[in-house]
C-alpha atoms as a PDB file:
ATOM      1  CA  UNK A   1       7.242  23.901  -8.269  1.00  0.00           C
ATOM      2  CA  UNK A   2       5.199  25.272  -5.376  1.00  0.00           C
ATOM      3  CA  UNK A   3       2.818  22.819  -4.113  1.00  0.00           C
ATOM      4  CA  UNK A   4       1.598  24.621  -1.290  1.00  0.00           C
ATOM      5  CA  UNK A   5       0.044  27.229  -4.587  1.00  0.00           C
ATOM      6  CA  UNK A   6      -1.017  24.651  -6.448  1.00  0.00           C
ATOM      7  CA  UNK A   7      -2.702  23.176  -3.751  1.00  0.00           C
ATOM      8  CA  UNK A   8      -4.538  26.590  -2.870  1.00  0.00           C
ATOM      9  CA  UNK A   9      -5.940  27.027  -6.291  1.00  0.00           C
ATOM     10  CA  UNK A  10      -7.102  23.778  -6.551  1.00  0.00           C
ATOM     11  CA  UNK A  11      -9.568  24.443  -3.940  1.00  0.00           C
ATOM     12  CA  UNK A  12     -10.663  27.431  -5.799  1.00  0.00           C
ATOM     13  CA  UNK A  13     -10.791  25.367  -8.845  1.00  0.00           C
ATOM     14  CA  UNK A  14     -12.943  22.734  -7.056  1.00  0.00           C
ATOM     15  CA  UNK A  15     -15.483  25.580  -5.647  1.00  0.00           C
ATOM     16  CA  UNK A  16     -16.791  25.836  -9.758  1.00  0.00           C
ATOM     17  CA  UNK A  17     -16.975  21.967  -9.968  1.00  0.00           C
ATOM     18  CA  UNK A  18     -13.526  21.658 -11.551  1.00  0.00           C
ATOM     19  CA  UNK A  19     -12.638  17.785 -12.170  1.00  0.00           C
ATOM     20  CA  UNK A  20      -9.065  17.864 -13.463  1.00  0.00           C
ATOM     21  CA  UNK A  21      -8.571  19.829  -9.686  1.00  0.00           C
ATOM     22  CA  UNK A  22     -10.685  17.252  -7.241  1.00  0.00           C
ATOM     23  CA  UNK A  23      -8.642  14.814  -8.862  1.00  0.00           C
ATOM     24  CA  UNK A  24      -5.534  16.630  -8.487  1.00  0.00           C
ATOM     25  CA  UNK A  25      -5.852  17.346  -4.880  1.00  0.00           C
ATOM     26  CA  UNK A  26      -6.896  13.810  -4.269  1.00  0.00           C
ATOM     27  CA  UNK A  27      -3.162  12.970  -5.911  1.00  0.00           C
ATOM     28  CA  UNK A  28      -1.155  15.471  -3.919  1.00  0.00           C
ATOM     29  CA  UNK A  29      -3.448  14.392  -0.392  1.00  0.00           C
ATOM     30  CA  UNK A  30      -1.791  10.489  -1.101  1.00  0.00           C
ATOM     31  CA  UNK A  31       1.733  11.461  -1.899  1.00  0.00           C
ATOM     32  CA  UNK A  32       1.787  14.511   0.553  1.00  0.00           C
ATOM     33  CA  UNK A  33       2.579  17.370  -2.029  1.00  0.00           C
ATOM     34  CA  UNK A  34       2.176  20.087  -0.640  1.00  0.00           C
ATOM     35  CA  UNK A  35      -0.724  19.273   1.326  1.00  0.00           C
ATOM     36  CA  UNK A  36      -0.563  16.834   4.341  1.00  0.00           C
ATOM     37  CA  UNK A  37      -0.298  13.096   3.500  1.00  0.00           C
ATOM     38  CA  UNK A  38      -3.958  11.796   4.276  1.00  0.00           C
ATOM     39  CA  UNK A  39      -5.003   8.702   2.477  1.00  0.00           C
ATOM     40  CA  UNK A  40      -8.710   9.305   3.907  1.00  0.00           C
ATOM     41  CA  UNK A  41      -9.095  12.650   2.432  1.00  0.00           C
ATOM     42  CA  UNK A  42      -7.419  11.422  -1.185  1.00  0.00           C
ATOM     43  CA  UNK A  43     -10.062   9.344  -1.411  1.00  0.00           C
ATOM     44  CA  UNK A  44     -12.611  12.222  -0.870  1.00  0.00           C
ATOM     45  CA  UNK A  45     -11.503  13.891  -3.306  1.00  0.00           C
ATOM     46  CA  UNK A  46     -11.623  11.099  -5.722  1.00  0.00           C
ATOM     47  CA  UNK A  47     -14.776  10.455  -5.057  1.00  0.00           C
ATOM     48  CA  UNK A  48     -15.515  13.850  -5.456  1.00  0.00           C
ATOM     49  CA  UNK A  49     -13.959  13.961  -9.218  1.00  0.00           C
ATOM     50  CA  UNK A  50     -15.648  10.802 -10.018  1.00  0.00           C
ATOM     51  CA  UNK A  51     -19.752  12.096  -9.118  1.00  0.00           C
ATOM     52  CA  UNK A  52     -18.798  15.643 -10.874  1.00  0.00           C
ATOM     53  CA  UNK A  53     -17.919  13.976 -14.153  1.00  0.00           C
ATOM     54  CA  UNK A  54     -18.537  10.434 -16.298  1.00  0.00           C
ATOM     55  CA  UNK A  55     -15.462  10.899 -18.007  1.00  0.00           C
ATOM     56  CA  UNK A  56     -13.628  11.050 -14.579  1.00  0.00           C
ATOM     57  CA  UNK A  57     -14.528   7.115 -13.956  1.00  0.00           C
ATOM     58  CA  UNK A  58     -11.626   5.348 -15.325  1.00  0.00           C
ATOM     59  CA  UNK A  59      -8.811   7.647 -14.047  1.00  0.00           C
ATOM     60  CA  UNK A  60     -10.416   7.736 -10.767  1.00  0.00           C
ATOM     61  CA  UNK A  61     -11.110   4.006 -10.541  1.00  0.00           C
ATOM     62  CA  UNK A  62      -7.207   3.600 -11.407  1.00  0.00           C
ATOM     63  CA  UNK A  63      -6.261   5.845  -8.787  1.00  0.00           C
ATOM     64  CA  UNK A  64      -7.898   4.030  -5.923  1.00  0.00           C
ATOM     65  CA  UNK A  65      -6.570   1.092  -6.957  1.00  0.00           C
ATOM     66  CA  UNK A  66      -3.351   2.579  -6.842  1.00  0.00           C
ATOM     67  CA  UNK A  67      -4.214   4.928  -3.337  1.00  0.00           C
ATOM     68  CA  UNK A  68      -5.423   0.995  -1.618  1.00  0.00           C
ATOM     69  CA  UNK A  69      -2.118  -0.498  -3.102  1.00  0.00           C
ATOM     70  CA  UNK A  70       0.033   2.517  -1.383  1.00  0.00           C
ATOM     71  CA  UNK A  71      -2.022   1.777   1.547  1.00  0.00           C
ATOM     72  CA  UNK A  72      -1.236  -1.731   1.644  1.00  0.00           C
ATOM     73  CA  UNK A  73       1.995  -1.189   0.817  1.00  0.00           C
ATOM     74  CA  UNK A  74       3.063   1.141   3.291  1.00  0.00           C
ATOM     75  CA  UNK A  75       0.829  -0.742   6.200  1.00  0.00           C
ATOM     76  CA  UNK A  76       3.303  -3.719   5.269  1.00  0.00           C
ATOM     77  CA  UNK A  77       6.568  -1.428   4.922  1.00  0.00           C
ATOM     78  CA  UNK A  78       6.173   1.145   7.466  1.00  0.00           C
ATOM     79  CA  UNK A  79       3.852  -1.030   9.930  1.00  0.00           C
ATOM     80  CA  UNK A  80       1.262   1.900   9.041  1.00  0.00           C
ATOM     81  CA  UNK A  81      -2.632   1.498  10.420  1.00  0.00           C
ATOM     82  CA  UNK A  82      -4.434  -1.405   8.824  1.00  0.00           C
ATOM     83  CA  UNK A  83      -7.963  -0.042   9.913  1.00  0.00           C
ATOM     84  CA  UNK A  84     -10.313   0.563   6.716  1.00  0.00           C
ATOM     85  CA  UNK A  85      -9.167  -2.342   5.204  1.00  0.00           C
ATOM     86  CA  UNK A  86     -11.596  -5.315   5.033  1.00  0.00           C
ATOM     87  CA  UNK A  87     -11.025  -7.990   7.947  1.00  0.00           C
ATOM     88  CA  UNK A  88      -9.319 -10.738   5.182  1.00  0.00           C
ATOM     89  CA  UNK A  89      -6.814  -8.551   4.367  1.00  0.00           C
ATOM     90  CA  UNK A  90      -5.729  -8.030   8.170  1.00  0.00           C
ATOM     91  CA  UNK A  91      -4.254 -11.151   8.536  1.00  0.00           C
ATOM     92  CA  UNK A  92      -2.434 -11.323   5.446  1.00  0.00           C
ATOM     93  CA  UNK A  93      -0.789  -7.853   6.256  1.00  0.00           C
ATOM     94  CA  UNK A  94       0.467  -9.374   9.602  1.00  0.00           C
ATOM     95  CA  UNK A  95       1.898 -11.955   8.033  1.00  0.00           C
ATOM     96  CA  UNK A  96       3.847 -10.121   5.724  1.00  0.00           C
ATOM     97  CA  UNK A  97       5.009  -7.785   8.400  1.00  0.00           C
ATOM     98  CA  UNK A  98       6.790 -11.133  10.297  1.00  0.00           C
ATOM     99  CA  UNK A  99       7.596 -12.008   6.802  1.00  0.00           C
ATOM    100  CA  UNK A 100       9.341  -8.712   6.388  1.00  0.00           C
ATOM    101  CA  UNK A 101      10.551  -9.163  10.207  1.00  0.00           C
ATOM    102  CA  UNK A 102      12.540 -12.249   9.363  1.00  0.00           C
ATOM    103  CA  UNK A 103      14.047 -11.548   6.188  1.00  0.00           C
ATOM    104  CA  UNK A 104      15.503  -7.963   6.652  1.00  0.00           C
ATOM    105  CA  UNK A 105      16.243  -7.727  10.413  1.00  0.00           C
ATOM    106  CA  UNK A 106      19.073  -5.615  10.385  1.00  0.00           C
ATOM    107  CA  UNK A 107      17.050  -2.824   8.355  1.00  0.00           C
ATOM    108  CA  UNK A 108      14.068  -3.734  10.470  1.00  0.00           C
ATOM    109  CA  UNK A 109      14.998  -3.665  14.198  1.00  0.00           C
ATOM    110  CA  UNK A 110      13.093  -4.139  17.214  1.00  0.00           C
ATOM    111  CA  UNK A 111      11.895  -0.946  17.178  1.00  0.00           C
ATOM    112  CA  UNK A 112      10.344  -1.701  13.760  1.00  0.00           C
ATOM    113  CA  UNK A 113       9.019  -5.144  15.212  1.00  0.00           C
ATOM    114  CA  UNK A 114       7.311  -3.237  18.015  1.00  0.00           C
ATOM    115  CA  UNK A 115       5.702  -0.154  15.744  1.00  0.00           C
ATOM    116  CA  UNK A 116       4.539  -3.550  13.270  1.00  0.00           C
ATOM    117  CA  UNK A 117       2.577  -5.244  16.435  1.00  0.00           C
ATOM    118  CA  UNK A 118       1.031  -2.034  17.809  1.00  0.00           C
ATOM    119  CA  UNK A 119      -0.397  -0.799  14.883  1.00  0.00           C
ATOM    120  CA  UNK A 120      -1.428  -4.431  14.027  1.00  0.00           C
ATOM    121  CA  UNK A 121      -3.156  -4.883  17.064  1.00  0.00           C
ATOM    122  CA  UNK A 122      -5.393  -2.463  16.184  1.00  0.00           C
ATOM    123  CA  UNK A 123      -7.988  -4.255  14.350  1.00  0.00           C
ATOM    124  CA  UNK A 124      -6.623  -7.737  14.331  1.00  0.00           C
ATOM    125  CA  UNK A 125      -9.607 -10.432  13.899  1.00  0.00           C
ATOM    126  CA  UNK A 126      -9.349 -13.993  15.269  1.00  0.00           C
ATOM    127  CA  UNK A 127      -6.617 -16.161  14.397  1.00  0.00           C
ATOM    128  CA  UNK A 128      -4.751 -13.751  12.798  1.00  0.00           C
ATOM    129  CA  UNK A 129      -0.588 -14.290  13.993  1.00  0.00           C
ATOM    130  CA  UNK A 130      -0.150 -13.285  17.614  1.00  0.00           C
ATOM    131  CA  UNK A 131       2.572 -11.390  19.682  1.00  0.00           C
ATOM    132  CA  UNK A 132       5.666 -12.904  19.638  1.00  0.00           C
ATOM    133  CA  UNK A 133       5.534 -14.569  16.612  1.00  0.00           C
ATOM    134  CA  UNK A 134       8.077 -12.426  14.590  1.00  0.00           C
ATOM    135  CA  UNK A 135      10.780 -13.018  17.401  1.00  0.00           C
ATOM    136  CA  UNK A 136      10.391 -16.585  16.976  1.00  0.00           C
ATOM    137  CA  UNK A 137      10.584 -16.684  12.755  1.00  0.00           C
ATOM    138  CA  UNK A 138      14.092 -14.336  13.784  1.00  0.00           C
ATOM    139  CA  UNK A 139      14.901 -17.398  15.856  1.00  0.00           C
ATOM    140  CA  UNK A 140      14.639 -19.392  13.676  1.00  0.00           C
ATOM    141  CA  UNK A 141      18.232 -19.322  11.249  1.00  0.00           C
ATOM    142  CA  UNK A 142      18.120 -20.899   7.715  1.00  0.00           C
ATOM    143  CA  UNK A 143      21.379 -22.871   7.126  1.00  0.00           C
ATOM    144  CA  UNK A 144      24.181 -20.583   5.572  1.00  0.00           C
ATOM    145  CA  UNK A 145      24.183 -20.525   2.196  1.00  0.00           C
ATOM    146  CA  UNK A 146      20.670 -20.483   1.344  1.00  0.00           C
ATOM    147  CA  UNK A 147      19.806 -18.764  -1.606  1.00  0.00           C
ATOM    148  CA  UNK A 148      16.926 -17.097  -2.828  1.00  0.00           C
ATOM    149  CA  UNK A 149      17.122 -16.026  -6.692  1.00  0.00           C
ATOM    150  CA  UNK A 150      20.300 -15.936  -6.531  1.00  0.00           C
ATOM    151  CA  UNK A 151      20.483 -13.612  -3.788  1.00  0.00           C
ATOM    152  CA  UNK A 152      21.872 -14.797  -0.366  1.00  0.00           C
ATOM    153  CA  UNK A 153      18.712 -15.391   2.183  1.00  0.00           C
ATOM    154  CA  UNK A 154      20.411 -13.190   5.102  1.00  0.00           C
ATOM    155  CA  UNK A 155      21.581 -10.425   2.498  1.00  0.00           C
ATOM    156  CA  UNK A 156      18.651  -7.786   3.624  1.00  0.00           C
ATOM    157  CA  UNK A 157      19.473  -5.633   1.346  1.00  0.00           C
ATOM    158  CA  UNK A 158      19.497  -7.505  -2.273  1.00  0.00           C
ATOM    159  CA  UNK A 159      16.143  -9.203  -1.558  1.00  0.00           C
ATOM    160  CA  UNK A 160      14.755  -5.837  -0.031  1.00  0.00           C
ATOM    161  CA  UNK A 161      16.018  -4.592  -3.752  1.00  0.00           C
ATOM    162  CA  UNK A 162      13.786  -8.052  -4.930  1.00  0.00           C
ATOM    163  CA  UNK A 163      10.779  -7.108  -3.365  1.00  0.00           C
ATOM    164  CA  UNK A 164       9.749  -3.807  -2.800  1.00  0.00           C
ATOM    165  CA  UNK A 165      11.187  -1.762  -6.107  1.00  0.00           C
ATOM    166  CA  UNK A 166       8.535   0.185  -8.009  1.00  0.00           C
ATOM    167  CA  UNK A 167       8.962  -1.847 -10.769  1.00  0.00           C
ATOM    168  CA  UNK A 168       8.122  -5.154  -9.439  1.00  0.00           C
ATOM    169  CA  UNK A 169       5.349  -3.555  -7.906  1.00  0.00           C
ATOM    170  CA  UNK A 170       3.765  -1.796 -11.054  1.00  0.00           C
ATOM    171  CA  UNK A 171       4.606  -5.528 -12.545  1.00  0.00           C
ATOM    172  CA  UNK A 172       2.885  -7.121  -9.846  1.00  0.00           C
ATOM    173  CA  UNK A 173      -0.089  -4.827 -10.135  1.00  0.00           C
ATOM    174  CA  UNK A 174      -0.457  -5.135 -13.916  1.00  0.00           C
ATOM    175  CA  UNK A 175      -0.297  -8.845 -13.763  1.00  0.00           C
ATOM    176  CA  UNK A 176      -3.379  -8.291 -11.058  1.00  0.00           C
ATOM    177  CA  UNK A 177      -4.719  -6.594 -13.587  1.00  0.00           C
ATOM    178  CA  UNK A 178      -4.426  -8.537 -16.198  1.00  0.00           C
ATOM    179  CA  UNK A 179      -6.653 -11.152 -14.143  1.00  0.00           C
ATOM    180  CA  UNK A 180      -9.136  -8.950 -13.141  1.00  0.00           C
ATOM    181  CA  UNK A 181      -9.787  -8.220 -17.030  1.00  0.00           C
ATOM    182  CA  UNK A 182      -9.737 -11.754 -17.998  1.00  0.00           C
ATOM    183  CA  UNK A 183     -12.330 -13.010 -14.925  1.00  0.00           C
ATOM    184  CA  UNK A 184     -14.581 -10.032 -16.174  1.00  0.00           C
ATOM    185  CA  UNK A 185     -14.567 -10.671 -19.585  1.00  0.00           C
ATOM    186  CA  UNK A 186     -15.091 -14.770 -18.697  1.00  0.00           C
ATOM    187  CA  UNK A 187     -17.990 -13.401 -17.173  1.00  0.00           C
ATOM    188  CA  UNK A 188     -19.675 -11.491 -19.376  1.00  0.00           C
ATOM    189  CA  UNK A 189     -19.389 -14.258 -21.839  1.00  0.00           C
ATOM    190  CA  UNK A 190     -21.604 -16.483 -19.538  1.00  0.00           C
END
């Protein structure tokens, strides 16, 4: 398929209030199809598709759940900007960069560990982990043997293969949403 087509007459579509195309062009803006990977302007164009229709509410509200999770996601994987995201979330995205750090060094070198602290830096609040902090969790050796679900504890790659599959994280995200339903409906009943 040609993207870079679609893409254009999206834009056309969009010009006579087309839904199905804001929405569209929101999707191929967060997984760059065609169009530049920009999680800024996907949600735009979300945004966009929701005010133009009711019926757009639900699919839209789904996919910015989804565009935050990528967000989050690759902020923690790829040491991507954590700016836009609300100041609690900061620290727990450091953390799970020096989590990250100290599990998987080999696939994470120090050129990852450097790219991870600069782009954390950026908005970091108070008391959120400082510099340094990943070098000393490396440091820090677990006795051989350890074993995490079965999986050796220094074996980067099976507990990379643990964490950070699709599936786990569509599992992860439905049982998130499970809870969200549940603490909605408990209070509605109130």
């Amino acid at each position: 398929p040609d993207f870079k087509q679609a893409a254009h007459h999206y834009k056309k579509a969009t010009e006579y209030r087309n839904t199905q195309a804001m929405f569209n062009l929101g999707y191929m803006h967060e997984h760059g199809m065609g169009l530049p990977q920009d999680f800024h302007l996907a949600k735009r164009w979300y945004d966009k598709a929701d005010s133009t229709s009711p019926e757009a509410h639900v699919p839209v509200t789904l996919a910015l759940g989804q565009l935050w999770v990528h967000r989050f996601y690759r902020a923690i994987r790829y040491g991507d900007s954590v700016s836009g995201f609300p100041t609690f979330v900061v620290p727990i995205i450091s953390w799970l960069r020096n989590l990250k750090l100290y599990y998987f060094p080999d696939e994470y070198g120090a050129t990852s560990i450097e790219n991870s602290q600069k782009a954390s830096d950026e908005s970091e609040p108070e008391g959120a982990p400082q510099r340094g902090e990943a070098e000393s969790l490396k440091e820090a050796k677990e006795p051989e043997g350890t074993k995490i679900w079965g999986a050796d504890r220094n074996d980067g790659a099976a507990l990379s293969e643990i964490f950070f599959t699709d599936t786990w994280i569509a599992i992860w995200l439905s049982v998130l949403l499970a809870i969200v339903l549940y603490y909605r409906n408990y209070r509605l009943r109130e």
